[in-house]
Protein backbone atom coordinates (compact mmCIF):
# COMPACT_ATOMS: atom_id res chain seq x y z
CA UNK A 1 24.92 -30.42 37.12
CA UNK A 2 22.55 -32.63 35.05
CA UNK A 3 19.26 -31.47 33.76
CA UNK A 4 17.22 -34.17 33.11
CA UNK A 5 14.50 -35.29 31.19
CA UNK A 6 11.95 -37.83 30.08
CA UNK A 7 10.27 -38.64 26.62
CA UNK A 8 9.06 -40.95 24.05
CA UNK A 9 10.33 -42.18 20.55
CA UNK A 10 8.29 -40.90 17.86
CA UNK A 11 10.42 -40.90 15.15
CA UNK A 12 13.80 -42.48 13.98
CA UNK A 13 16.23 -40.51 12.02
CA UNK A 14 19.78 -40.59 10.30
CA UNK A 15 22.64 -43.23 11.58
CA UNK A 16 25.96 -43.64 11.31
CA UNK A 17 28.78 -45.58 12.88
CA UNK A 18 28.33 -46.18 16.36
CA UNK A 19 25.30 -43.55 16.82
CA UNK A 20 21.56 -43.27 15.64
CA UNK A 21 19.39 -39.92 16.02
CA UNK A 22 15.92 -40.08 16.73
CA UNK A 23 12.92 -37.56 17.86
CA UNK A 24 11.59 -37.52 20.98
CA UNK A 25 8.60 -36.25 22.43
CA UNK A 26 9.44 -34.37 25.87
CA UNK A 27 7.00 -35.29 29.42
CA UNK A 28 8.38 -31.85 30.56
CA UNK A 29 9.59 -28.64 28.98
CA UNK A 30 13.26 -27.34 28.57
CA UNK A 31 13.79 -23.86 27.99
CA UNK A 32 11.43 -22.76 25.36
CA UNK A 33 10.18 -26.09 24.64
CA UNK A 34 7.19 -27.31 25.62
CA UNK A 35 6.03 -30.34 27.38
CA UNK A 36 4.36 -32.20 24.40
CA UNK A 37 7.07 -30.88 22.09
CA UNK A 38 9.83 -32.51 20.30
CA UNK A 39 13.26 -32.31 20.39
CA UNK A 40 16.48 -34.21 18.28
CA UNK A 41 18.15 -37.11 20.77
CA UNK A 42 21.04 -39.10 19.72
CA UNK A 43 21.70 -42.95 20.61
CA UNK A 44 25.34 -44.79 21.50
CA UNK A 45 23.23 -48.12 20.49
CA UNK A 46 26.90 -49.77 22.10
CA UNK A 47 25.89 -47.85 25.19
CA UNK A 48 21.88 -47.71 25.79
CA UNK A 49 20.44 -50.22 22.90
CA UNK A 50 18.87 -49.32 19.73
CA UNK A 51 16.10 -47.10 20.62
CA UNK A 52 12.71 -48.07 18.70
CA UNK A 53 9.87 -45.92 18.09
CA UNK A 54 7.79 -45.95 21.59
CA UNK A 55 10.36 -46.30 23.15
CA UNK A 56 10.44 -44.42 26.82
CA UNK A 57 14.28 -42.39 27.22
CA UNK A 58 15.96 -41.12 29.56
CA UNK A 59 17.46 -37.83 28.36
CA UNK A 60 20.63 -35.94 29.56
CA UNK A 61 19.43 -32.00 28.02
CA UNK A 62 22.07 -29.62 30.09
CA UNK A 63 23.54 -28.65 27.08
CA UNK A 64 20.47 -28.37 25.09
CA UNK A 65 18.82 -26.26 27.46
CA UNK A 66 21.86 -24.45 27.57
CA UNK A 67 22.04 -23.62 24.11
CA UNK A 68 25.95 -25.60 24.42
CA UNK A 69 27.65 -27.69 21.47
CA UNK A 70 25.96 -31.40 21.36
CA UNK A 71 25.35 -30.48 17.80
CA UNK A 72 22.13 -29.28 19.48
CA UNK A 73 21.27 -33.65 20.96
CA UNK A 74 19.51 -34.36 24.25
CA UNK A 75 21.72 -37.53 24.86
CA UNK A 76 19.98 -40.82 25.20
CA UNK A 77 21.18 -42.10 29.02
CA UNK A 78 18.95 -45.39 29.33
CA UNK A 79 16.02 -47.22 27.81
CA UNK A 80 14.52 -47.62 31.67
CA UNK A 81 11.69 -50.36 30.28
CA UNK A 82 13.51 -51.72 27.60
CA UNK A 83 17.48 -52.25 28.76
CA UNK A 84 19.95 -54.02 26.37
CA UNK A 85 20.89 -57.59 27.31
CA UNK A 86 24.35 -57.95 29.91
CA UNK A 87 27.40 -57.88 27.21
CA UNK A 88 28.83 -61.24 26.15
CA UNK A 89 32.12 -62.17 28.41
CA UNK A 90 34.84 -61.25 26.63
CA UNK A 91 38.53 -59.95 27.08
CA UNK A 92 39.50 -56.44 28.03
CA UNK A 93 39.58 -54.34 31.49
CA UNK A 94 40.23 -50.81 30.19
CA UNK A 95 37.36 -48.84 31.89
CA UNK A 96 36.95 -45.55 30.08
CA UNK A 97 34.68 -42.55 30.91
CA UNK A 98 36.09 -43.89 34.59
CA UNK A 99 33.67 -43.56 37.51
CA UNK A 100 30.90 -41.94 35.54
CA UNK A 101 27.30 -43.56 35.14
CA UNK A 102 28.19 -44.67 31.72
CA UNK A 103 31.19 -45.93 32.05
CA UNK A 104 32.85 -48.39 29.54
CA UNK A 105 34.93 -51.85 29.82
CA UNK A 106 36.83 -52.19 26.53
CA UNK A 107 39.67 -54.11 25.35
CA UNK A 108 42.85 -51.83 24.84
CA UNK A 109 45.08 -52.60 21.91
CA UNK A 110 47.80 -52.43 24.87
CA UNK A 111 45.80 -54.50 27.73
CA UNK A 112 47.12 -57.67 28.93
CA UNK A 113 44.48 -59.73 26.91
CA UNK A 114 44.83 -58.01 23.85
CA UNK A 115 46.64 -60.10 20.89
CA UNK A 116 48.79 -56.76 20.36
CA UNK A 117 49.90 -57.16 23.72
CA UNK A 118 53.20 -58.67 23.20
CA UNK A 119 53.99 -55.93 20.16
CA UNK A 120 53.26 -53.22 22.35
CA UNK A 121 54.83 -54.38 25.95
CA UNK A 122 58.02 -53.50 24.56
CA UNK A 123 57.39 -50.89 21.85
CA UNK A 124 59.37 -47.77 22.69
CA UNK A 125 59.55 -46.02 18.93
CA UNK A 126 57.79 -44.51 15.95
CA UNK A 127 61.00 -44.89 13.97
CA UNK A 128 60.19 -41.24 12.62
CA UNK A 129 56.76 -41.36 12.00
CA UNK A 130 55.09 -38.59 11.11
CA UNK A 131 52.38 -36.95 13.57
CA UNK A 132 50.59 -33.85 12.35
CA UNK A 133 49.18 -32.42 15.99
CA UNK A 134 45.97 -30.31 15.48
CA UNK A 135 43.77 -28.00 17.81
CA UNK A 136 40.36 -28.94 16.20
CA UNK A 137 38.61 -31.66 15.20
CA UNK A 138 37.58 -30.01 12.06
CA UNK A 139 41.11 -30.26 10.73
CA UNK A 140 41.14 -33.85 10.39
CA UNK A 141 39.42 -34.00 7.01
CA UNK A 142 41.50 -31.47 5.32
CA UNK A 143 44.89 -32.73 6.64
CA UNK A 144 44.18 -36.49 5.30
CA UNK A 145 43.07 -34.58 2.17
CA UNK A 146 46.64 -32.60 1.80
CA UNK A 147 48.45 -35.90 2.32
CA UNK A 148 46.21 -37.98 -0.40
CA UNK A 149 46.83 -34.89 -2.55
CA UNK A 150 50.91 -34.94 -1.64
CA UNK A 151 50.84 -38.80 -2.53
CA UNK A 152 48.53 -38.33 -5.44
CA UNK A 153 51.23 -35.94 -6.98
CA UNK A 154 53.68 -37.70 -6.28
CA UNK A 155 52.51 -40.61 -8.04
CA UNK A 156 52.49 -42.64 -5.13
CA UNK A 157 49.14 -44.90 -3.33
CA UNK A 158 47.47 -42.64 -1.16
CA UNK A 159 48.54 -43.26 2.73
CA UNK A 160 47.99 -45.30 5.53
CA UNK A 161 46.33 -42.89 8.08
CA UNK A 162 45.81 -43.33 11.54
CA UNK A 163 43.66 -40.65 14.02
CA UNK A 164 44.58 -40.78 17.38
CA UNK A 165 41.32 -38.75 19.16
CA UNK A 166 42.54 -37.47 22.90
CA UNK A 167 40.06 -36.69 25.38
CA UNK A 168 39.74 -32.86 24.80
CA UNK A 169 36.49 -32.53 23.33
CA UNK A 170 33.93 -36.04 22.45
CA UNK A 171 34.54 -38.75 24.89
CA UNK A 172 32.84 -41.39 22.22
CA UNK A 173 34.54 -41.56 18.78
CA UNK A 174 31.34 -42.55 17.44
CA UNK A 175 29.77 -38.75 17.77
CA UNK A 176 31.90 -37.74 14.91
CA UNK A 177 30.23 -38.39 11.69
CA UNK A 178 33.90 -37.10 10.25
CA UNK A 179 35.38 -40.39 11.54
CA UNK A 180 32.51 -42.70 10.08
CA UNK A 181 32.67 -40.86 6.88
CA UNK A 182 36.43 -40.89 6.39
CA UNK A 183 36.75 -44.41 7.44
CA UNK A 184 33.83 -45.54 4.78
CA UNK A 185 35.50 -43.64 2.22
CA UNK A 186 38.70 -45.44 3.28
CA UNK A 187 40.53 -42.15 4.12
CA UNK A 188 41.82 -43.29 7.20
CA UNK A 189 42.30 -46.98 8.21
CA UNK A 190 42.04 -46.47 11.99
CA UNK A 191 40.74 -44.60 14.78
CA UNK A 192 42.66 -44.82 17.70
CA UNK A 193 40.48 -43.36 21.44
CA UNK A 194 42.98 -42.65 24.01
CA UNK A 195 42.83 -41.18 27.57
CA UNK A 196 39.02 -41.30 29.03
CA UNK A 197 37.51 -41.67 24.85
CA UNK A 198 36.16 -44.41 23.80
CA UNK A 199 34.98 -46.10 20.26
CA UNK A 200 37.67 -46.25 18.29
CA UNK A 201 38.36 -49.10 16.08
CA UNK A 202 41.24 -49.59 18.50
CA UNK A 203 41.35 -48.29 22.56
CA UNK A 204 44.65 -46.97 24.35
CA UNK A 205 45.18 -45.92 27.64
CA UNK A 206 47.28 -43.02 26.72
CA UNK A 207 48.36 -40.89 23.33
CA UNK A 208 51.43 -42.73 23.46
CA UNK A 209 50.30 -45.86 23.60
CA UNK A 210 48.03 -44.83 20.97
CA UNK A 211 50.73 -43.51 18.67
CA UNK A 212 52.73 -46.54 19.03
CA UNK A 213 49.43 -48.79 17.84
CA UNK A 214 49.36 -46.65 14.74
CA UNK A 215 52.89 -47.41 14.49
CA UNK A 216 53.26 -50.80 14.89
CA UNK A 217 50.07 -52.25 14.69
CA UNK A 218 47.93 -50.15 11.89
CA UNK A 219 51.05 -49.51 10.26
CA UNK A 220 50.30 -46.09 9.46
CA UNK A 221 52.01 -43.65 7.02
CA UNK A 222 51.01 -40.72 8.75
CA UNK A 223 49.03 -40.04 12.22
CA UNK A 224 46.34 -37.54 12.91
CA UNK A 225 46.00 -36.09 16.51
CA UNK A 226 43.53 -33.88 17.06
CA UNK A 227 40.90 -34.00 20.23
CA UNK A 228 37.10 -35.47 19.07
CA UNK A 229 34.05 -32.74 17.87
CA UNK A 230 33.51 -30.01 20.86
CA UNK A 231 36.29 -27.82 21.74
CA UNK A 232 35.98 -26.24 25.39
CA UNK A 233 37.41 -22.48 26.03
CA UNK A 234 37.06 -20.03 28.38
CA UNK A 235 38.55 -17.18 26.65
CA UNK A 236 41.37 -17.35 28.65
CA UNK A 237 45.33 -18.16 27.82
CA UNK A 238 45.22 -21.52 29.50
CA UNK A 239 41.72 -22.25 29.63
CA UNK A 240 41.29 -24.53 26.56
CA UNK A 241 41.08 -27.68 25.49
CA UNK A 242 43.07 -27.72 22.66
CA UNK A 243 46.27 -26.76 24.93
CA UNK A 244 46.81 -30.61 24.90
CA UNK A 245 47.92 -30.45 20.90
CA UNK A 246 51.65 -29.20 22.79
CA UNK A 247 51.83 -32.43 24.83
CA UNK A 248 50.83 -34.31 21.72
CA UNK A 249 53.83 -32.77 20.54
CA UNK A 250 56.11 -33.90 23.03
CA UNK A 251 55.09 -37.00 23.29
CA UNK A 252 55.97 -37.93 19.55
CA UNK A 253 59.30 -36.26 19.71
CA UNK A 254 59.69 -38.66 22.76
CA UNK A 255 58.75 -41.42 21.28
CA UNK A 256 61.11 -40.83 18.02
CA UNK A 257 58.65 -40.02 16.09
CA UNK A 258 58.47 -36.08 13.41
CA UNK A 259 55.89 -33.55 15.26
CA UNK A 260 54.18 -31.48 12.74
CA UNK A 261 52.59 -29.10 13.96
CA UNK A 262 48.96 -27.79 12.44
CA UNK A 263 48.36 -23.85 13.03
CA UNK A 264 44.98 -23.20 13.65
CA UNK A 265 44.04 -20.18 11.55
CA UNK A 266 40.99 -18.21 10.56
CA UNK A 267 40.51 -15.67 7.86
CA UNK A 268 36.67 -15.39 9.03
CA UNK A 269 36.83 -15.42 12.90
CA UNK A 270 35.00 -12.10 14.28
CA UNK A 271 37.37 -12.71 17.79
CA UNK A 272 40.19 -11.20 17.50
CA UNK A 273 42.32 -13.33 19.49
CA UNK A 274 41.69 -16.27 16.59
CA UNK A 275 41.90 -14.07 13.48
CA UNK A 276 45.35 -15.34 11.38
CA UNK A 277 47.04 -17.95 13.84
CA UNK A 278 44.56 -18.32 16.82
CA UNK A 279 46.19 -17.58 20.13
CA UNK A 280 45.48 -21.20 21.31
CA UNK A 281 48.19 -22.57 18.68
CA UNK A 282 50.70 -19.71 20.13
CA UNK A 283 49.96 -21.33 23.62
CA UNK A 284 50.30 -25.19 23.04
CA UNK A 285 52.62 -24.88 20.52
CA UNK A 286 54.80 -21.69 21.76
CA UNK A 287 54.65 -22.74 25.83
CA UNK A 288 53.58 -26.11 26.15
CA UNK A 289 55.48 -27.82 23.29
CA UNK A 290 59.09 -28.17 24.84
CA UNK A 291 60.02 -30.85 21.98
CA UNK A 292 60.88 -29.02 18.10
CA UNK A 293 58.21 -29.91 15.71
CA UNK A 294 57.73 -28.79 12.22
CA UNK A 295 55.13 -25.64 11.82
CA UNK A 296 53.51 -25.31 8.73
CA UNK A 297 52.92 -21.84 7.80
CA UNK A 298 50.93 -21.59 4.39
CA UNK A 299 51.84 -20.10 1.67
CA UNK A 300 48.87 -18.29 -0.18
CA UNK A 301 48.74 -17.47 -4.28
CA UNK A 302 48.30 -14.27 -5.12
CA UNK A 303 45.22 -12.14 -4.08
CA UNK A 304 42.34 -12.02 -1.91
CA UNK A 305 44.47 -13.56 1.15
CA UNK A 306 47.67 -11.86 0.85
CA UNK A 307 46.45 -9.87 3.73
CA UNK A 308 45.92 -12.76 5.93
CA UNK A 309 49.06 -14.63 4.64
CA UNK A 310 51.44 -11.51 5.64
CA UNK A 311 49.61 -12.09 9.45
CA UNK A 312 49.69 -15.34 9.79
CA UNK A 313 54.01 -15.29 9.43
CA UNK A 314 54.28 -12.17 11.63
CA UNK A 315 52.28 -14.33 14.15
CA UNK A 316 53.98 -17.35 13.59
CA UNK A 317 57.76 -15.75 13.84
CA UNK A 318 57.07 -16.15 17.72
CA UNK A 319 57.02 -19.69 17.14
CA UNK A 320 60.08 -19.73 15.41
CA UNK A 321 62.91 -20.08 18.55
CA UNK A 322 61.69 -23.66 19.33
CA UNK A 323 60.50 -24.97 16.11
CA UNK A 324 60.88 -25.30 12.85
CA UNK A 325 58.83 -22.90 10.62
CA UNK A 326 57.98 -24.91 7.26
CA UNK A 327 56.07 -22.87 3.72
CA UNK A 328 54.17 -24.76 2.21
CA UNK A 329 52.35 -22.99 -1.27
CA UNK A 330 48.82 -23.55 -0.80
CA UNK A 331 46.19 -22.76 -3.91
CA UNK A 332 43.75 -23.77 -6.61
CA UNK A 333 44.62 -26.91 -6.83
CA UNK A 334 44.88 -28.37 -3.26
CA UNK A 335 41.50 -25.91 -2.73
CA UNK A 336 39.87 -28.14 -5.13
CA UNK A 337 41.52 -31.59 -3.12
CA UNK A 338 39.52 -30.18 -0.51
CA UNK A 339 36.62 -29.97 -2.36
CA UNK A 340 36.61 -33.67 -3.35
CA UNK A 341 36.72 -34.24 1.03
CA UNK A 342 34.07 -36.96 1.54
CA UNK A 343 32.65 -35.52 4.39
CA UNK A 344 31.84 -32.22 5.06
CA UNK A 345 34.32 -29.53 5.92
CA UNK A 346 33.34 -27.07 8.77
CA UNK A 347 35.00 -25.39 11.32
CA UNK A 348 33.02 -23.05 13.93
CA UNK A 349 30.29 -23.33 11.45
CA UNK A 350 32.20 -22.20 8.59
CA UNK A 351 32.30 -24.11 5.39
CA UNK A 352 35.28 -24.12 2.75
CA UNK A 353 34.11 -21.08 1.15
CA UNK A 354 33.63 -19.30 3.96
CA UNK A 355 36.44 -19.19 5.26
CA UNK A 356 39.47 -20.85 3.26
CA UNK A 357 42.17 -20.35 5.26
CA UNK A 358 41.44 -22.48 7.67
CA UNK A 359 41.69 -25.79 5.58
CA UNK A 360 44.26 -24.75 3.34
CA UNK A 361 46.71 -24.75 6.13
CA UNK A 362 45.23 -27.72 7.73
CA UNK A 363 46.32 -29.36 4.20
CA UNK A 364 49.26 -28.29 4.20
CA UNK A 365 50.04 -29.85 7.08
CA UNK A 366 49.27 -33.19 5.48
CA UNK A 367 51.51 -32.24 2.39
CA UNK A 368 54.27 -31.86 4.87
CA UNK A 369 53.69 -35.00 6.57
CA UNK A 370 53.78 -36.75 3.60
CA UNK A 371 56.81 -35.29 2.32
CA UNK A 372 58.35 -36.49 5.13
CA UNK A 373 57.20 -39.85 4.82
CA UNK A 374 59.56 -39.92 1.60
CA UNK A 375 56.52 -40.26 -0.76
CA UNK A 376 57.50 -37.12 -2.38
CA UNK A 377 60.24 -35.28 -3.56
């Protein structure tokens, strides 16, 4: 189940929030790498220790040698001759990553020893919040970007925004160089890990609890849910990861809170089954999703995307007996919000220009959620 391997530092590379990359020189080939040769290893320094060149790792490779998406990282495991020193005691009992070898005691934002304790034991509603729901990762970016373009319009401050990363794909917030950038750029003001992820500026045992932090603790404007980088299918109906966007749904309609719901679309995808709204939005939000939410269908301008745009409501009519379908006119000018993102955009490898769609009603989700926040008209 784990392939394992063994190398040396050589060379220390790019870092970010929570994570440092580094080259290291392999005892033992993987795949068609040689012993002797190199290969790109990424660093929780929270986790292992800040690796320094010489450094002896222990490398987790299954997914490099299986050609899998760790942004194409053997995964540092443990500095065996140079260990970090015992953490300091502190509060917190929140074990995340449960039962695995790296397994992580944090303090929850909802655990007993938390100061938010007391506004949290209680805390039963998002007094009508909104919570754009997404499938991807990738969508985060452009979805704060349509609300900061909404509020900018509307001559309001740009939002408070809260992202509340579920379990689906990255376990540790900290692989996401989206999150780091965002939060440096002051796009969003908190990362909420629920579930088994971990490394969020605040920890939650569930998505509800998580919501409700945003709520009443980060104060957010709007919320973000969306599962960390890495999205697992199987190419099946049920077999994805993103099927937990419908019970992200659910639970902000339960917790009083405005669902709105982010299609995933493509105008670039060569599968058929994710060309105009992917099937996995059809699934989560047509089957699992038992609470109404808002879908956001966009609305092209005029030309090369009509095509797509005619698709994308044919395919999201099915949606249309439980929820609420919502046009939103998408064109030149949010495009170019989206060009301003401060991180890159990319989704399945494809960039803005590439493939267009995909953002543009990711945004418009955010313009939504921001018109319902009552900053515009």
């Amino acid at each position: 189940m784990i392939t394992w391997r063994a190398g040396t530092v050589v060379s220390l590379g790019s870092t970010w929030s929570g994570a440092a990359e580094m080259t290291v020189e392999l005892e033992s080939p993987v795949g068609a790498i040689p012993a002797g040769g190199t290969v790109r290893a990424l660093a929780y320094p929270a986790l292992v220790g800040s690796p320094v060149i010489g450094d002896r790792v222990l490398l987790n490779v299954s997914a490099l040698a299986r050609g899998l998406g760790t942004g194409g990282y053997a995964l540092v495991v443990a500095r065996p001759d140079n260990l970090p020193a015992d953490p300091s005691d502190g509060p917190g009992h929140l074990v995340k990553a449960r039962y695995t070898p790296l397994q992580a005691m944090v303090l929850g934002v909802d655990d007993q020893e938390s100061p938010h304790h007391e506004v949290l034991r209680d805390a039963d509603d998002l007094d009508g919040l909104p919570v754009v729901v997404a499938d991807l990762h990738s969508a985060l970016p452009a979805i704060v970007a349509g609300a900061r373009f909404a509020a900018a319009r509307a001559g309001a401050a740009p939002p408070r925004v809260a992202y509340v990363m579920t379990d689906g794909g990255a376990l540790a917030a900290w692989f996401s160089r989206a999150v780091a950038g965002l939060r440096d750029a002051g796009w969003i003001d908190a990362c909420i890990t629920t579930g088994q992820a971990f490394g969020g500026d605040l920890e939650a045992v569930t998505v509800h609890t998580g919501l409700l932090a945003a709520r009443h603790v980060v104060g957010a404007d709007v919320v973000v849910v969306a599962q960390g980088p890495g999205n697992l299918g199987t190419g099946t109906r049920w077999g994805f990861s993103g099927v937990a966007a419908g019970e992200a749904v659910n639970a902000a309609a339960a917790l009083g809170g405005r669902p709105v719901a982010s299609l995933r679309v493509s105008g670039a995808d060569e599968r058929e089954r994710h060309l105009g709204v992917s099937h996995h939005s059809l699934t989560a939000y047509g089957r699992v999703a038992l609470a109404a939410a808002d879908v956001v269908v966009p609305v092209f301008d005029p030309g090369p995307l009509d095509g797509l745009g005619h698709r994308i409501d044919h395919q999201a009519a099915a949606l249309s007996s439980r929820h609420r379908l919502v046009r939103v006119p998408v064109g030149a000018d949010l495009f170019s919000a989206l060009g301003g993102s401060p991180v890159r955009l990319s989704t399945m490898g494809r960039g803005l220009d590439a493939d267009p769609a995909a953002f543009l009603t990711a945004a418009a989700a955010g313009v939504h959620a921001v018109r319902l926040d009552d900053l515009t008209p």
